[in-house]
C-alpha atoms as a PDB file:
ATOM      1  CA  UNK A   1     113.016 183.197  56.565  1.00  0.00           C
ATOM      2  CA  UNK A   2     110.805 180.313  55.361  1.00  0.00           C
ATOM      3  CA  UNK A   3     112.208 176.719  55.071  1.00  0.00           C
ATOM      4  CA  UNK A   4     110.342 176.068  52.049  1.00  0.00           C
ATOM      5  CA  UNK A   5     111.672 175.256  48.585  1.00  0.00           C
ATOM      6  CA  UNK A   6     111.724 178.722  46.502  1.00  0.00           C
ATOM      7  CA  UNK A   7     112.206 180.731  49.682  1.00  0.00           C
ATOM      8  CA  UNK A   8     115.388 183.260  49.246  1.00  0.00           C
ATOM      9  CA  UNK A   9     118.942 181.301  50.461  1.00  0.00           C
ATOM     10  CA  UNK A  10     122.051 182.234  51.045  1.00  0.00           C
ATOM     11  CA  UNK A  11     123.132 181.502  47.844  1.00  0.00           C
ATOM     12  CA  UNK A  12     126.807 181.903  48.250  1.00  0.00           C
ATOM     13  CA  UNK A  13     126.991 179.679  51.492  1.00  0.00           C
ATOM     14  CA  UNK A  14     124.818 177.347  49.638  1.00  0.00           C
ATOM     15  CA  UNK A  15     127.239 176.714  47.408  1.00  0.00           C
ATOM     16  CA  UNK A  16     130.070 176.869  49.700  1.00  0.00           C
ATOM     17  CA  UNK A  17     128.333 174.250  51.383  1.00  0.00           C
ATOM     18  CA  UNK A  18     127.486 171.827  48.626  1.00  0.00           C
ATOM     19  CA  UNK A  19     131.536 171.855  47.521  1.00  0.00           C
ATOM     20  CA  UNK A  20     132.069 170.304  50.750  1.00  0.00           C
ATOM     21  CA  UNK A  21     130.291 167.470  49.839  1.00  0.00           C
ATOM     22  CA  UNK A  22     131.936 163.394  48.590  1.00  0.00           C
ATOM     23  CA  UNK A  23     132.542 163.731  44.642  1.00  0.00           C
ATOM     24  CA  UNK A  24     131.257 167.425  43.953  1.00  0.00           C
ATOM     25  CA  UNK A  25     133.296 169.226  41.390  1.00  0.00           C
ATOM     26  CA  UNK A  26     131.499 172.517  41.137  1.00  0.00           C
ATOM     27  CA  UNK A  27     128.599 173.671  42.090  1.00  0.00           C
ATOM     28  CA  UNK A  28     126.031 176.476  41.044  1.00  0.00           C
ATOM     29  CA  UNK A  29     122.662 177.773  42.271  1.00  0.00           C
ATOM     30  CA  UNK A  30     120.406 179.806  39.621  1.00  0.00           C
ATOM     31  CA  UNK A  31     118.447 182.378  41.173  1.00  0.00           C
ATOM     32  CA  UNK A  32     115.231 183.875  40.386  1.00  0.00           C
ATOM     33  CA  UNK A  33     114.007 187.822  39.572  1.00  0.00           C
ATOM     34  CA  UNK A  34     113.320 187.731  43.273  1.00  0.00           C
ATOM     35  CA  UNK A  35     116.374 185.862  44.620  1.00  0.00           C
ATOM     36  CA  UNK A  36     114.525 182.355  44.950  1.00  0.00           C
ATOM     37  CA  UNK A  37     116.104 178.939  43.917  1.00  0.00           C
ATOM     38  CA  UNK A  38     115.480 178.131  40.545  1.00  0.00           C
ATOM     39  CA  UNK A  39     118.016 175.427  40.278  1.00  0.00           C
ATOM     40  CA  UNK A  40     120.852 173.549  41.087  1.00  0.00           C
ATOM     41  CA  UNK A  41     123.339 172.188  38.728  1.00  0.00           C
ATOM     42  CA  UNK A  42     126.098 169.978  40.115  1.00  0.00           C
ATOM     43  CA  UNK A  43     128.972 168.285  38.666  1.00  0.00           C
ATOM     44  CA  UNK A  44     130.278 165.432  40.605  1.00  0.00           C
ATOM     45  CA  UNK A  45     132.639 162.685  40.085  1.00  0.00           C
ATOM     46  CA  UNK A  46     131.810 159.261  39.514  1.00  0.00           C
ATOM     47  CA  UNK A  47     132.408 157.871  42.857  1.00  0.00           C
ATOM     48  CA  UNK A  48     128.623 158.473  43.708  1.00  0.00           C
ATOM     49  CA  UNK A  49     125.255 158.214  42.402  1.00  0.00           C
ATOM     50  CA  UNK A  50     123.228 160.907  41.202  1.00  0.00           C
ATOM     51  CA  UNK A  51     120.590 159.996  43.579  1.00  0.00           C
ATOM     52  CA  UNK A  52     123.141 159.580  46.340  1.00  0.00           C
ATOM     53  CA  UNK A  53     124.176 163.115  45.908  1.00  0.00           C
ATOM     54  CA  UNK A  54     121.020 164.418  45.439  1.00  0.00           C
ATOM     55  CA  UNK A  55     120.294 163.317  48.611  1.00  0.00           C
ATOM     56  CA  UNK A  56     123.702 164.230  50.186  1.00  0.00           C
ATOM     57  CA  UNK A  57     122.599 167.955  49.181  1.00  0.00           C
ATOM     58  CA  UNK A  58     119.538 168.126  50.381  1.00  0.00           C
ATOM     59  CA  UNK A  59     120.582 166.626  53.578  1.00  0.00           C
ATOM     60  CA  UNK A  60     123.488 168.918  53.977  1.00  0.00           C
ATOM     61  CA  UNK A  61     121.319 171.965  53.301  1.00  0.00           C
ATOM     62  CA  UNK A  62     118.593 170.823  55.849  1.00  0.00           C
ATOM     63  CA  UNK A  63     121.210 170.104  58.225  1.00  0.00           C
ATOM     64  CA  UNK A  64     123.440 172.838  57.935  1.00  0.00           C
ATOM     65  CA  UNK A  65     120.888 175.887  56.792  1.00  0.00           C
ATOM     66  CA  UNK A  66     117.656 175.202  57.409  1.00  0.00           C
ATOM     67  CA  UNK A  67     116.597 174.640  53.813  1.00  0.00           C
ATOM     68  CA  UNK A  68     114.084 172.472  51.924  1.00  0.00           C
ATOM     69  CA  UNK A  69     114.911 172.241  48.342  1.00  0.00           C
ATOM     70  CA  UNK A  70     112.657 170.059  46.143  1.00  0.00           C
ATOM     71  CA  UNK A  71     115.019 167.147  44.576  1.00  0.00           C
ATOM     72  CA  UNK A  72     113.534 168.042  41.345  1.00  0.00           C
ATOM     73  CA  UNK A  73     115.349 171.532  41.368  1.00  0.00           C
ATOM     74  CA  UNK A  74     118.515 169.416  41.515  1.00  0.00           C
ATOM     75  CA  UNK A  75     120.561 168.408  38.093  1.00  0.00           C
ATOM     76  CA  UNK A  76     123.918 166.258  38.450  1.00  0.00           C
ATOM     77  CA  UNK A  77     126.329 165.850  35.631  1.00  0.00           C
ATOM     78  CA  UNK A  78     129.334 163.063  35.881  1.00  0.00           C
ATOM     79  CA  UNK A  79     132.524 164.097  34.862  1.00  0.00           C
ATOM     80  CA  UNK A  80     135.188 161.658  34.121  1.00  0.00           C
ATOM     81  CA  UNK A  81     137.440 164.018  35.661  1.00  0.00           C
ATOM     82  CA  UNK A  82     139.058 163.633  39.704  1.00  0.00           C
ATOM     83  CA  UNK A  83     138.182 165.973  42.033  1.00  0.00           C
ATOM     84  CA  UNK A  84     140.400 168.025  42.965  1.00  0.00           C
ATOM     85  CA  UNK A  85     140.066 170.521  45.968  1.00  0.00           C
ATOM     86  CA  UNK A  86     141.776 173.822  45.588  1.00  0.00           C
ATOM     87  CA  UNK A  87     142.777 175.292  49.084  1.00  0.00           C
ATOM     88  CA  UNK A  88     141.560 179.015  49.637  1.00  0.00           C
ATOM     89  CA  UNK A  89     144.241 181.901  49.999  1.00  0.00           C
ATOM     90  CA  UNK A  90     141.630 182.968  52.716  1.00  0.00           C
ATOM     91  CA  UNK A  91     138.081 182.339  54.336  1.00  0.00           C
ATOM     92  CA  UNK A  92     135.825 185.040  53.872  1.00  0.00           C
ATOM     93  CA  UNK A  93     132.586 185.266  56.423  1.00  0.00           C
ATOM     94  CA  UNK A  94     130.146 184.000  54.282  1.00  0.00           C
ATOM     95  CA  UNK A  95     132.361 180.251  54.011  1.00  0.00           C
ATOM     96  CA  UNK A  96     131.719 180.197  58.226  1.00  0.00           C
ATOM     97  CA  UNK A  97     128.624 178.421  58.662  1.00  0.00           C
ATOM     98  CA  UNK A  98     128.525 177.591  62.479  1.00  0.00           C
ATOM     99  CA  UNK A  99     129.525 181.045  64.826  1.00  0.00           C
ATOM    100  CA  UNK A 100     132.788 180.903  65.574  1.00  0.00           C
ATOM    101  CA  UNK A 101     134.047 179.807  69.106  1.00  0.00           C
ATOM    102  CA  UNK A 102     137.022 180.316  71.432  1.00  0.00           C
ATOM    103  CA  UNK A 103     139.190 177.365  71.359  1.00  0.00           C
ATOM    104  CA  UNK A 104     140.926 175.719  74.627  1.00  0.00           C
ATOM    105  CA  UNK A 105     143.915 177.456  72.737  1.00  0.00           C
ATOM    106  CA  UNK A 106     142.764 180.547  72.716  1.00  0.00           C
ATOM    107  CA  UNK A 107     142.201 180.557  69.175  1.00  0.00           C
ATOM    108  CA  UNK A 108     139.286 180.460  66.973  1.00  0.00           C
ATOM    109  CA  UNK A 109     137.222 177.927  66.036  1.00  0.00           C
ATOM    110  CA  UNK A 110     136.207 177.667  62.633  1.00  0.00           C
ATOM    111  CA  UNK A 111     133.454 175.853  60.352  1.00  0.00           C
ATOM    112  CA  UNK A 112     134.664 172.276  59.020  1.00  0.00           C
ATOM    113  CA  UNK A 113     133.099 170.384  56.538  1.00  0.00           C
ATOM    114  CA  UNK A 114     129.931 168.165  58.016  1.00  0.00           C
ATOM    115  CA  UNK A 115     130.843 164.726  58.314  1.00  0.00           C
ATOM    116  CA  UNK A 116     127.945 162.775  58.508  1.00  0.00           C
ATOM    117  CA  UNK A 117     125.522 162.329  55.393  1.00  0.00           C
ATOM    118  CA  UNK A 118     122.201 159.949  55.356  1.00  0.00           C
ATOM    119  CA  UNK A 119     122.453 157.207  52.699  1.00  0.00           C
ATOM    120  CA  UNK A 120     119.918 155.038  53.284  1.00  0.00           C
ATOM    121  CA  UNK A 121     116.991 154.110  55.533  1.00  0.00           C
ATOM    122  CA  UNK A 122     115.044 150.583  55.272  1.00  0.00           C
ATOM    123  CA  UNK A 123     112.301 148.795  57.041  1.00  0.00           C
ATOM    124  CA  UNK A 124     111.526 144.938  57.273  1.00  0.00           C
ATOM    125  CA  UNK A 125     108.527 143.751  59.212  1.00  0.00           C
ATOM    126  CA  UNK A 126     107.793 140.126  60.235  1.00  0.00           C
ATOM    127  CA  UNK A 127     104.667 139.097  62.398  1.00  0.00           C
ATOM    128  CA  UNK A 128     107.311 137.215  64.558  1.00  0.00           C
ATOM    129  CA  UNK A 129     110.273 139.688  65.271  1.00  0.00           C
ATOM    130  CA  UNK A 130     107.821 142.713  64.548  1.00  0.00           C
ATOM    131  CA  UNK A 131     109.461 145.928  62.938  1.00  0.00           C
ATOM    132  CA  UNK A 132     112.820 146.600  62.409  1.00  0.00           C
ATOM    133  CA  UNK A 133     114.289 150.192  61.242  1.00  0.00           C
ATOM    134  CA  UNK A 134     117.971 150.478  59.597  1.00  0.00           C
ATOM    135  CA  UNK A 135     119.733 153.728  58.602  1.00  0.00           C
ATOM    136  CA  UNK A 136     122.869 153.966  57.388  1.00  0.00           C
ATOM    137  CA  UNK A 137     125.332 157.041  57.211  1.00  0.00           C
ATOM    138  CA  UNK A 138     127.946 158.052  55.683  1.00  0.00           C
ATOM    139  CA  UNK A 139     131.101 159.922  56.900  1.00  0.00           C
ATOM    140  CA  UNK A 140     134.008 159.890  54.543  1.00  0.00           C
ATOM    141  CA  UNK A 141     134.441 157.155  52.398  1.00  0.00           C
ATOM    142  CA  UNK A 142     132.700 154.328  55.493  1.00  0.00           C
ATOM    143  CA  UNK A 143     129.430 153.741  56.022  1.00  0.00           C
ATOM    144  CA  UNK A 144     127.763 153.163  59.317  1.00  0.00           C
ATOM    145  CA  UNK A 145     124.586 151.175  59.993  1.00  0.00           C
ATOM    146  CA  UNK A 146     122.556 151.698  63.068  1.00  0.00           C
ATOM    147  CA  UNK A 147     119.725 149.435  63.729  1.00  0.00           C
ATOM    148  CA  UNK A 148     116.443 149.735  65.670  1.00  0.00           C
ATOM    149  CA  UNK A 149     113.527 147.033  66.583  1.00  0.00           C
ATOM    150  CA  UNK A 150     109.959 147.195  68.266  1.00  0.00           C
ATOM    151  CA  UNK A 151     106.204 146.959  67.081  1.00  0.00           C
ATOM    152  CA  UNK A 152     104.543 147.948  63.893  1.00  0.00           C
ATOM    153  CA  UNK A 153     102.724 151.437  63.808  1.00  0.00           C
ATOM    154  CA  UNK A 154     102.977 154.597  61.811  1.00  0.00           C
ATOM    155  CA  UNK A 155     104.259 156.431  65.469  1.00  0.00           C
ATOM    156  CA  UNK A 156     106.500 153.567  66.051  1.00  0.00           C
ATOM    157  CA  UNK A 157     108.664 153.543  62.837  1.00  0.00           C
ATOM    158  CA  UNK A 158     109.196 157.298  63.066  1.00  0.00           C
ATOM    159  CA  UNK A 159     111.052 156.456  66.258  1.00  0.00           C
ATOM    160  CA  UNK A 160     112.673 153.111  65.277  1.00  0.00           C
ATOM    161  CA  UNK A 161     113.831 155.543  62.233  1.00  0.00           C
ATOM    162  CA  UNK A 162     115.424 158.293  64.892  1.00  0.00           C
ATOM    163  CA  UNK A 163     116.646 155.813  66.938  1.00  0.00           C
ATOM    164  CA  UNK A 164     118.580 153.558  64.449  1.00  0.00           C
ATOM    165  CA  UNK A 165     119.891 157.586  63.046  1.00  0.00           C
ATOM    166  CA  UNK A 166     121.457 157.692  66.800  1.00  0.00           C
ATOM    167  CA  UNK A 167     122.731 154.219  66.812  1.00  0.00           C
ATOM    168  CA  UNK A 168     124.569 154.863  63.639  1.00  0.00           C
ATOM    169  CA  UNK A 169     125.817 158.546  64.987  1.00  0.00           C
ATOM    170  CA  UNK A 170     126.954 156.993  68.219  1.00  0.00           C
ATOM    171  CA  UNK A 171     128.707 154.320  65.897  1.00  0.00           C
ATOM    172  CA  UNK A 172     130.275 156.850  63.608  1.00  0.00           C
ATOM    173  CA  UNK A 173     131.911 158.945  66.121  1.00  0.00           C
ATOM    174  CA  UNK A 174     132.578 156.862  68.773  1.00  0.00           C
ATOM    175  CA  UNK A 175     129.775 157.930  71.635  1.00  0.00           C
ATOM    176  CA  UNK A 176     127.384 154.855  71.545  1.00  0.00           C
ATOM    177  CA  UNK A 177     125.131 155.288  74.231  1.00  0.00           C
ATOM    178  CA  UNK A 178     126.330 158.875  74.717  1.00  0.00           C
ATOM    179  CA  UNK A 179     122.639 159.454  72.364  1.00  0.00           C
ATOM    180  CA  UNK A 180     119.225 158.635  73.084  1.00  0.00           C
ATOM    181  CA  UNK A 181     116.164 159.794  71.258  1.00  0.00           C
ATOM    182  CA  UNK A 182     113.915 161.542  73.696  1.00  0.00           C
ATOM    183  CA  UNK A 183     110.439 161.791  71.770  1.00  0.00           C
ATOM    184  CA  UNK A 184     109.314 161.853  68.165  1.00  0.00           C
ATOM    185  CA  UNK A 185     106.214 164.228  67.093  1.00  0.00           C
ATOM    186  CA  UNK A 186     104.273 164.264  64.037  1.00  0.00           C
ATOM    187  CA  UNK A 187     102.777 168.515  63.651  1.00  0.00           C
ATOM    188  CA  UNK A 188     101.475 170.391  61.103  1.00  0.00           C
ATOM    189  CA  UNK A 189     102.495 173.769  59.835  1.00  0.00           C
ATOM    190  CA  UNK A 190     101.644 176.078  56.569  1.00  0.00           C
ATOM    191  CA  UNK A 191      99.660 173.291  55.083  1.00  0.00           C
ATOM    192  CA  UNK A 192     102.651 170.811  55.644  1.00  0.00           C
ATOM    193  CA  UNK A 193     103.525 167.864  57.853  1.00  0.00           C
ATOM    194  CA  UNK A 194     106.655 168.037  59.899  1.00  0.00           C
ATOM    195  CA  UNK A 195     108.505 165.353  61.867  1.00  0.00           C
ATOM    196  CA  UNK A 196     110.606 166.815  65.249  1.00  0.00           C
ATOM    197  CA  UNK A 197     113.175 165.130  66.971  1.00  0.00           C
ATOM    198  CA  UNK A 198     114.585 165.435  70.583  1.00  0.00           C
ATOM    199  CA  UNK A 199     117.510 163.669  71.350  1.00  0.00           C
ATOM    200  CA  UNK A 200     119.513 163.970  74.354  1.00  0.00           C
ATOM    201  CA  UNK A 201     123.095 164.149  74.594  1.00  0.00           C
ATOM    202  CA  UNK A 202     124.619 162.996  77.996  1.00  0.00           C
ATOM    203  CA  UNK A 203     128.263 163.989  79.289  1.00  0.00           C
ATOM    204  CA  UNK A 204     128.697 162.438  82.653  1.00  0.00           C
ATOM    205  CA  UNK A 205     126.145 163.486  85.311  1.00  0.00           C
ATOM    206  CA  UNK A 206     125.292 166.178  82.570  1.00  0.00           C
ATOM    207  CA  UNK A 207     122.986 166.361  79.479  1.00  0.00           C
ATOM    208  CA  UNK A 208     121.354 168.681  77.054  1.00  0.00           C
ATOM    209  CA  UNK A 209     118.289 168.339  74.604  1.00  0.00           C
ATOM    210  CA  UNK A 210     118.825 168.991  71.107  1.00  0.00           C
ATOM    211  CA  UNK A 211     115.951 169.286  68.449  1.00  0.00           C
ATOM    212  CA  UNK A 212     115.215 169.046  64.933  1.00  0.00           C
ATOM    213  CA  UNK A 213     112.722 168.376  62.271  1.00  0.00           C
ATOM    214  CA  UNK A 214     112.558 167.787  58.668  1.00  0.00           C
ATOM    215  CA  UNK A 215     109.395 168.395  56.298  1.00  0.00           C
ATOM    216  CA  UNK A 216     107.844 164.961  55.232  1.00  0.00           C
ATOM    217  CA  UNK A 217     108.066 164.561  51.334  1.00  0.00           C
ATOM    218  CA  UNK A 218     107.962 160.847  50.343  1.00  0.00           C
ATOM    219  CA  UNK A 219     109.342 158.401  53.005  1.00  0.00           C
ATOM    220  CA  UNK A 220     108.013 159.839  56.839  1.00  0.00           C
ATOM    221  CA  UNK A 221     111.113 157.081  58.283  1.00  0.00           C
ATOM    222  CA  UNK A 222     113.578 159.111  56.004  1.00  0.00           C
ATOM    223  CA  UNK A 223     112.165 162.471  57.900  1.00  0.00           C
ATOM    224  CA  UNK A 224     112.618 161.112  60.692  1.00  0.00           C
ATOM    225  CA  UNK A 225     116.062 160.254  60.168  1.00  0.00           C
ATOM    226  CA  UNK A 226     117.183 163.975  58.986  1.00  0.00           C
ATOM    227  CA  UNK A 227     115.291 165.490  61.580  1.00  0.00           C
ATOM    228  CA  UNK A 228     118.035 163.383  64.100  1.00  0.00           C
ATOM    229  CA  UNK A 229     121.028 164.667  61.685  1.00  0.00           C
ATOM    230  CA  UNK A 230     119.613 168.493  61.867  1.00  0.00           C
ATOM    231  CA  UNK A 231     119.175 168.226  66.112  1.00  0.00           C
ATOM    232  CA  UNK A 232     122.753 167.131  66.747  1.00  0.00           C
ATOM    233  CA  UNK A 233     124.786 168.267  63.533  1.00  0.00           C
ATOM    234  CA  UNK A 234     126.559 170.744  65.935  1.00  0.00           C
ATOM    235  CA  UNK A 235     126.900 168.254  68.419  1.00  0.00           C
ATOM    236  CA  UNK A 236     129.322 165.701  65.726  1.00  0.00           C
ATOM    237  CA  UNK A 237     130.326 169.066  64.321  1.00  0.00           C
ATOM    238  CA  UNK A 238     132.277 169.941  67.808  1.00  0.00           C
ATOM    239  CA  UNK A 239     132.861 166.239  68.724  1.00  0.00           C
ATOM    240  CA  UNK A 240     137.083 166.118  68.947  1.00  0.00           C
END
């Protein structure tokens, strides 16, 4: 299945998905004759910009699915309204996003909704103090600001922008230094450009490299940044 905007989604989860998200009421994705996006229409509440959850969704849908949708297939529509989550009489297999997993209960682990979302991502530069990178995140109603320095350079502020993504991840959820952004790589594919990510994840004398990469469309630092949220969305997914 191709990433690309107008490839066929999984509606359903799609939509399951975006409902998750700060302020959205409802949520609906128009299809085309041959099961394509054609648009999404949202209705949120007025805690949040428009362009914050425009963003918020396309993050989420990177992160979580795999999927590029072009902001511009995006509507949002404020309702004075509170949101106001109705709790399901059951899952049903498309709502599980993540495979499910045994438990150290012996039970079943199931899909819960992601809890990190980018918000923001800016960079200063001074011929003094050089470059600095910050992102900040958002996971529930706090944000969290990581914040990266080193020299100027097109290279260099693609991994300032990964590495300030970790320091703000490590904030978040507790782990700092737990993170560390192993190499950031510029590549080309189907007449795009593509930023990928490795960061690894240490647990004692143990780690593990996760990747991931986002499409460049505007900002290359902002890339950067969701390419860090798709590698370890698992990873904060599963973090207890």
């Amino acid at each position: 299945m191709n990433n690309i905007a107008g490839s066929v989604l999984p509606i359903k989860r799609a939509e399951e998905l975006i409902l998750t998200l700060p302020g959205v009421v409802s949520a609906k994705i128009i299809e085309s004759d041959s099961g394509a996006v054609e648009q999404i229409h949202v209705l949120t509440t007025a805690e949040l910009t428009p362009k914050q959850v425009v963003r918020n969704i396309e993050s989420a849908l990177m992160a979580h699915l795999a999927m590029r949708i072009d902001h511009r297939k995006i509507s949002v529509a404020i309702t004075s309204e509170p949101k106001v989550r109705p709790t399901p009489a059951r899952p049903t297999p498309a709502s599980q996003f993540i495979a499910p997993g045994p438990t150290p209960e012996g039970g079943v682990r199931r899909y819960t909704a992601r809890r990190l979302y980018f918000e923001d991502v800016e960079v200063r530069g001074s011929r003094s103090k050089g470059v600095s990178c910050r992102v900040t995140l958002r996971k529930g109603e706090e944000s969290f600001i990581g914040e990266a320095h080193g020299i100027e350079g097109d290279r260099s502020r693609l991994d300032l922008a990964a590495r300030a993504t970790v320091f703000a991840i490590g904030s978040a959820e507790g782990r700092e230094g737990q993170l560390a952004v192993e190499g950031v790589k510029v590549m080309e594919a189907f007449d795009r450009e593509y930023v990928f990510v490795g960061v690894t994840v240490r647990s004692g004398r143990d780690s593990q490299l996760l990747v991931g990469n986002c499409e460049i469309k505007g900002s290359a630092e902002t890339a950067s940044a969701l390419a860090v949220l798709a590698a370890t969305n698992r990873w904060v997914d599963s973090v207890e």
